[in-house]
PDB file of N, CA and C in Angstrom:
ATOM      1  N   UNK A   1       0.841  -1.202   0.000  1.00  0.00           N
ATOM      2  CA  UNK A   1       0.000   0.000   0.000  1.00  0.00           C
ATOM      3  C   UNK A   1       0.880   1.259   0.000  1.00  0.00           C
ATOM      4  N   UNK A   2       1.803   1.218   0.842  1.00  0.00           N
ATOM      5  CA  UNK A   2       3.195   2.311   0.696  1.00  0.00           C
ATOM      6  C   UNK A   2       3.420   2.658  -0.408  1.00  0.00           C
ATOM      7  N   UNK A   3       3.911   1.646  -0.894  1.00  0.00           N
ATOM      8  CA  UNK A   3       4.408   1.311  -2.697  1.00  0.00           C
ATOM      9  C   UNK A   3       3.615   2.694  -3.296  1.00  0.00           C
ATOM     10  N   UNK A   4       2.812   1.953  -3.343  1.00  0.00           N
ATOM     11  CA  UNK A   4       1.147   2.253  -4.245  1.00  0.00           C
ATOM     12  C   UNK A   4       1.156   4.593  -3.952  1.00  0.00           C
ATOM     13  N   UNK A   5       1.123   4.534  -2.825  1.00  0.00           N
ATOM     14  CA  UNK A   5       0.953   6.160  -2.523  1.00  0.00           C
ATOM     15  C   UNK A   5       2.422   6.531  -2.784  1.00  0.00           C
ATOM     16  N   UNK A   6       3.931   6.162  -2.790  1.00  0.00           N
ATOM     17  CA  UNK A   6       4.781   6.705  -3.212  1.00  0.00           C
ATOM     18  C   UNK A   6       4.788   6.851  -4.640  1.00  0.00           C
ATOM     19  N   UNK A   7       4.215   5.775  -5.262  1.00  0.00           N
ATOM     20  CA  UNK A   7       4.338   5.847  -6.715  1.00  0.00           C
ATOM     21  C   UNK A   7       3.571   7.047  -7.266  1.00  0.00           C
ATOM     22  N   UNK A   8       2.557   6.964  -6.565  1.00  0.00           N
ATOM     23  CA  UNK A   8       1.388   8.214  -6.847  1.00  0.00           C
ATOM     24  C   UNK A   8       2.061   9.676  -6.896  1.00  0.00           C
ATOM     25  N   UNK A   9       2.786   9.780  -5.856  1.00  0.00           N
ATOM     26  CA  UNK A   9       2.840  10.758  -5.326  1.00  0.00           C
ATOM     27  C   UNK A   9       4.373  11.301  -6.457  1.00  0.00           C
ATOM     28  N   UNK A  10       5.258  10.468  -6.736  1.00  0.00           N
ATOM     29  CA  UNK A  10       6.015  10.923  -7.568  1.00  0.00           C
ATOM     30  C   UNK A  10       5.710  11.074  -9.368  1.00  0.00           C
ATOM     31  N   UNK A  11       4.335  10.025  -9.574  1.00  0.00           N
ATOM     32  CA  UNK A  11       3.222  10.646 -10.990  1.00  0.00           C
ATOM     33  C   UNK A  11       2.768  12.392 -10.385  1.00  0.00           C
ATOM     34  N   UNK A  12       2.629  12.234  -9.275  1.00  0.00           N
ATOM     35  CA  UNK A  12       1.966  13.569  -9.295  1.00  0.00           C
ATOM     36  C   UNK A  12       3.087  14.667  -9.727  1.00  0.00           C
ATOM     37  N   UNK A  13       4.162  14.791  -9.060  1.00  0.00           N
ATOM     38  CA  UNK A  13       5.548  15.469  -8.803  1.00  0.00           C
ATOM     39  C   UNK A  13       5.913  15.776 -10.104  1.00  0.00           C
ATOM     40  N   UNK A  14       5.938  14.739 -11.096  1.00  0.00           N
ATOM     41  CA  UNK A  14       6.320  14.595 -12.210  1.00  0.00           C
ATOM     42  C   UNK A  14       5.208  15.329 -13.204  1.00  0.00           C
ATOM     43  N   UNK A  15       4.427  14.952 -12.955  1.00  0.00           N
ATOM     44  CA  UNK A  15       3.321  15.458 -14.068  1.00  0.00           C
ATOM     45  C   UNK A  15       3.057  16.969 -13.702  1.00  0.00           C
ATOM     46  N   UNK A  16       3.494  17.487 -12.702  1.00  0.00           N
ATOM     47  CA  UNK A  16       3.493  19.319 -12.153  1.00  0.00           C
ATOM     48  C   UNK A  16       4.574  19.762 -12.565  1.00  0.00           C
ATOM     49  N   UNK A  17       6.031  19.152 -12.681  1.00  0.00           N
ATOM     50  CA  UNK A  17       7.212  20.090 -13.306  1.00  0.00           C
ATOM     51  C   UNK A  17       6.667  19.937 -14.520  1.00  0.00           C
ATOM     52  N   UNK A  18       5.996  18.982 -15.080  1.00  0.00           N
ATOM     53  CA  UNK A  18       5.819  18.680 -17.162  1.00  0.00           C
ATOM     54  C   UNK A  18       5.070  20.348 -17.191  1.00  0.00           C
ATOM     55  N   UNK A  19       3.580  20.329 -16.680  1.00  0.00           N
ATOM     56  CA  UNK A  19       3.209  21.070 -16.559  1.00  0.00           C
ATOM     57  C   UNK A  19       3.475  22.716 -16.568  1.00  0.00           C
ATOM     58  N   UNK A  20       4.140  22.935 -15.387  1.00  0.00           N
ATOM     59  CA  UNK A  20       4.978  23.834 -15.523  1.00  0.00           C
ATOM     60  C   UNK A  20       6.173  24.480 -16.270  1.00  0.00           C
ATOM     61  N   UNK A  21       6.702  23.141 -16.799  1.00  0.00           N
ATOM     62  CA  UNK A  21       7.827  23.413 -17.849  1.00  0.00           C
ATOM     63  C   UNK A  21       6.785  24.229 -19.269  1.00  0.00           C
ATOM     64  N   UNK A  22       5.992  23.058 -19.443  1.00  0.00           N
ATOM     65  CA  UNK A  22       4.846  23.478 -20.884  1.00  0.00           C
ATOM     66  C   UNK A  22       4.986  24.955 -20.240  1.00  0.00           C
ATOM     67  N   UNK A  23       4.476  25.346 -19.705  1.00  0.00           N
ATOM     68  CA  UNK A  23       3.551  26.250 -19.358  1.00  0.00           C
ATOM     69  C   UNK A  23       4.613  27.589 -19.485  1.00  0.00           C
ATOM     70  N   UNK A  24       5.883  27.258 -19.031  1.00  0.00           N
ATOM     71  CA  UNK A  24       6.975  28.264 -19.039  1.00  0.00           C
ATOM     72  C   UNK A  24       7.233  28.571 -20.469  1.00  0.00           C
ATOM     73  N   UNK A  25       7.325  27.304 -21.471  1.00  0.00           N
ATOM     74  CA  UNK A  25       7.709  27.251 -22.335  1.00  0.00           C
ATOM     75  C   UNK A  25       6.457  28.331 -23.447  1.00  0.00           C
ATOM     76  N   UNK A  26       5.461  27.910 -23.424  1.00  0.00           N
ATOM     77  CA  UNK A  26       4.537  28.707 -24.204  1.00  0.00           C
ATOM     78  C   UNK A  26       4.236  30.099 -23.496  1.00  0.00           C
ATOM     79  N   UNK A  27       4.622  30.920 -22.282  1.00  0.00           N
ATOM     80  CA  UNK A  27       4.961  32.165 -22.084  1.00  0.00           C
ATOM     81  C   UNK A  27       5.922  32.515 -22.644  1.00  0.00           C
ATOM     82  N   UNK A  28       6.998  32.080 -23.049  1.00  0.00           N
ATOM     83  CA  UNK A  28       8.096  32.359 -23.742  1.00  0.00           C
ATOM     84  C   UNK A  28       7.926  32.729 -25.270  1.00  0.00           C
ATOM     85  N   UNK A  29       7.373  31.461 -25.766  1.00  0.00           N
ATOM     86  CA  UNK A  29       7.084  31.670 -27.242  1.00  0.00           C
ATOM     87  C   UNK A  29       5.619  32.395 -27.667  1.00  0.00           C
ATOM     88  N   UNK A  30       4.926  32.558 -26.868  1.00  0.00           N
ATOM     89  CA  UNK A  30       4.030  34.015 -27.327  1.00  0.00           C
ATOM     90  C   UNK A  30       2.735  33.185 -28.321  1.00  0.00           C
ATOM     91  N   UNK A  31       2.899  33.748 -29.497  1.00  0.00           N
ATOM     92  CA  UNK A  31       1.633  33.440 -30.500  1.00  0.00           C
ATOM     93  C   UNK A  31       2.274  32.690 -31.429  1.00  0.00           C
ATOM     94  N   UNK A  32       3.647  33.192 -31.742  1.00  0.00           N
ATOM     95  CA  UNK A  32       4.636  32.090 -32.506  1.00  0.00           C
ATOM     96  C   UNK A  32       4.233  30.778 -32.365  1.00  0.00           C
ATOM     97  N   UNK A  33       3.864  30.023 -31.381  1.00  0.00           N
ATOM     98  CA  UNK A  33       4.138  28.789 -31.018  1.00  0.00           C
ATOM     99  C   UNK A  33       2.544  28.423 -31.181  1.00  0.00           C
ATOM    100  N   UNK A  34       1.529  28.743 -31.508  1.00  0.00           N
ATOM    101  CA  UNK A  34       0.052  28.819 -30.855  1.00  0.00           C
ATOM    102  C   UNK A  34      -0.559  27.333 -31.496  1.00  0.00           C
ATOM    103  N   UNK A  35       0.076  27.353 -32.198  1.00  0.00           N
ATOM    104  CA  UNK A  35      -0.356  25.513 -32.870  1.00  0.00           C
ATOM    105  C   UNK A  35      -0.280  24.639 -31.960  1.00  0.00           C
ATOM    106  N   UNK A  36       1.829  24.247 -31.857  1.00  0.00           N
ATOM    107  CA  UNK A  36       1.646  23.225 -30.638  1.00  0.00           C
ATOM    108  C   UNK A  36       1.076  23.394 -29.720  1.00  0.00           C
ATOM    109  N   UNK A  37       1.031  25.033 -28.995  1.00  0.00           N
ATOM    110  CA  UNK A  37       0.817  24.837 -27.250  1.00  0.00           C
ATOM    111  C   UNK A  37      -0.795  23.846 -27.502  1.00  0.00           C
ATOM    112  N   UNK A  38      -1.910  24.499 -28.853  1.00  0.00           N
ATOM    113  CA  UNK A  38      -2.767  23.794 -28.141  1.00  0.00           C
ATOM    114  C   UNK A  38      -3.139  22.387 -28.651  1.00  0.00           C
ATOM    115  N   UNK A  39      -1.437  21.776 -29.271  1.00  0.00           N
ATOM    116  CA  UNK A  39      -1.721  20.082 -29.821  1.00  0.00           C
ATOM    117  C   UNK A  39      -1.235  20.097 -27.702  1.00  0.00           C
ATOM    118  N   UNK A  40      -0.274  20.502 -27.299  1.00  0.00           N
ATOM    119  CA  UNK A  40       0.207  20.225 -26.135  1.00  0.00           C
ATOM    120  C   UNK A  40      -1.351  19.952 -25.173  1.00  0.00           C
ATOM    121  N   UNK A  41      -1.775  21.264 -25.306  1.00  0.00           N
ATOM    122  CA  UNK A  41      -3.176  20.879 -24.290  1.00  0.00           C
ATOM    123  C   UNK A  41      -3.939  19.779 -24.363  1.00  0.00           C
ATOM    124  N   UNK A  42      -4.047  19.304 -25.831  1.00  0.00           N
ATOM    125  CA  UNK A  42      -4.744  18.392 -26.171  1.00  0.00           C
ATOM    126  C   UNK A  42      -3.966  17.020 -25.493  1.00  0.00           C
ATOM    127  N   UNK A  43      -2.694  17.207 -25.664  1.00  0.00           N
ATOM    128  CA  UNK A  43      -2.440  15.577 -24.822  1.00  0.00           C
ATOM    129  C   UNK A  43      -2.013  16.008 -23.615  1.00  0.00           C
ATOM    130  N   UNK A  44      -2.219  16.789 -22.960  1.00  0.00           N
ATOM    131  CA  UNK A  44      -2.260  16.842 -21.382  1.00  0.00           C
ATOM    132  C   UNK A  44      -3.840  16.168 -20.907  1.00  0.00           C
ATOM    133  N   UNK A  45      -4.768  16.686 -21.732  1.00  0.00           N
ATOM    134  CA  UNK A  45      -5.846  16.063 -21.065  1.00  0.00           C
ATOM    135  C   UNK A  45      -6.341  14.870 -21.638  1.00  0.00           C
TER     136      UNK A  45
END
């Protein structure tokens, strides 16, 4: 059961820097980029 909530907990960890990285990354590139960011959104959710 340990296992199980550490594993979780480092999907979570992981999937918030992805997040945040995206997220840094398309403040950076502006409207330039406006295609991928929203293929990106599309496979975040």
């Amino acid at each position: 059961m340990r296992r199980l909530i550490s594993m979780m907990g480092i999907l979570f960890i992981c999937l918030f820097t992805f997040t945040s990285v995206s997220l840094a990354q398309h403040s950076h590139g502006g409207m330039s980029t406006g295609g991928s960011m929203k293929m990106d959104t599309k496979e975040v959710l």
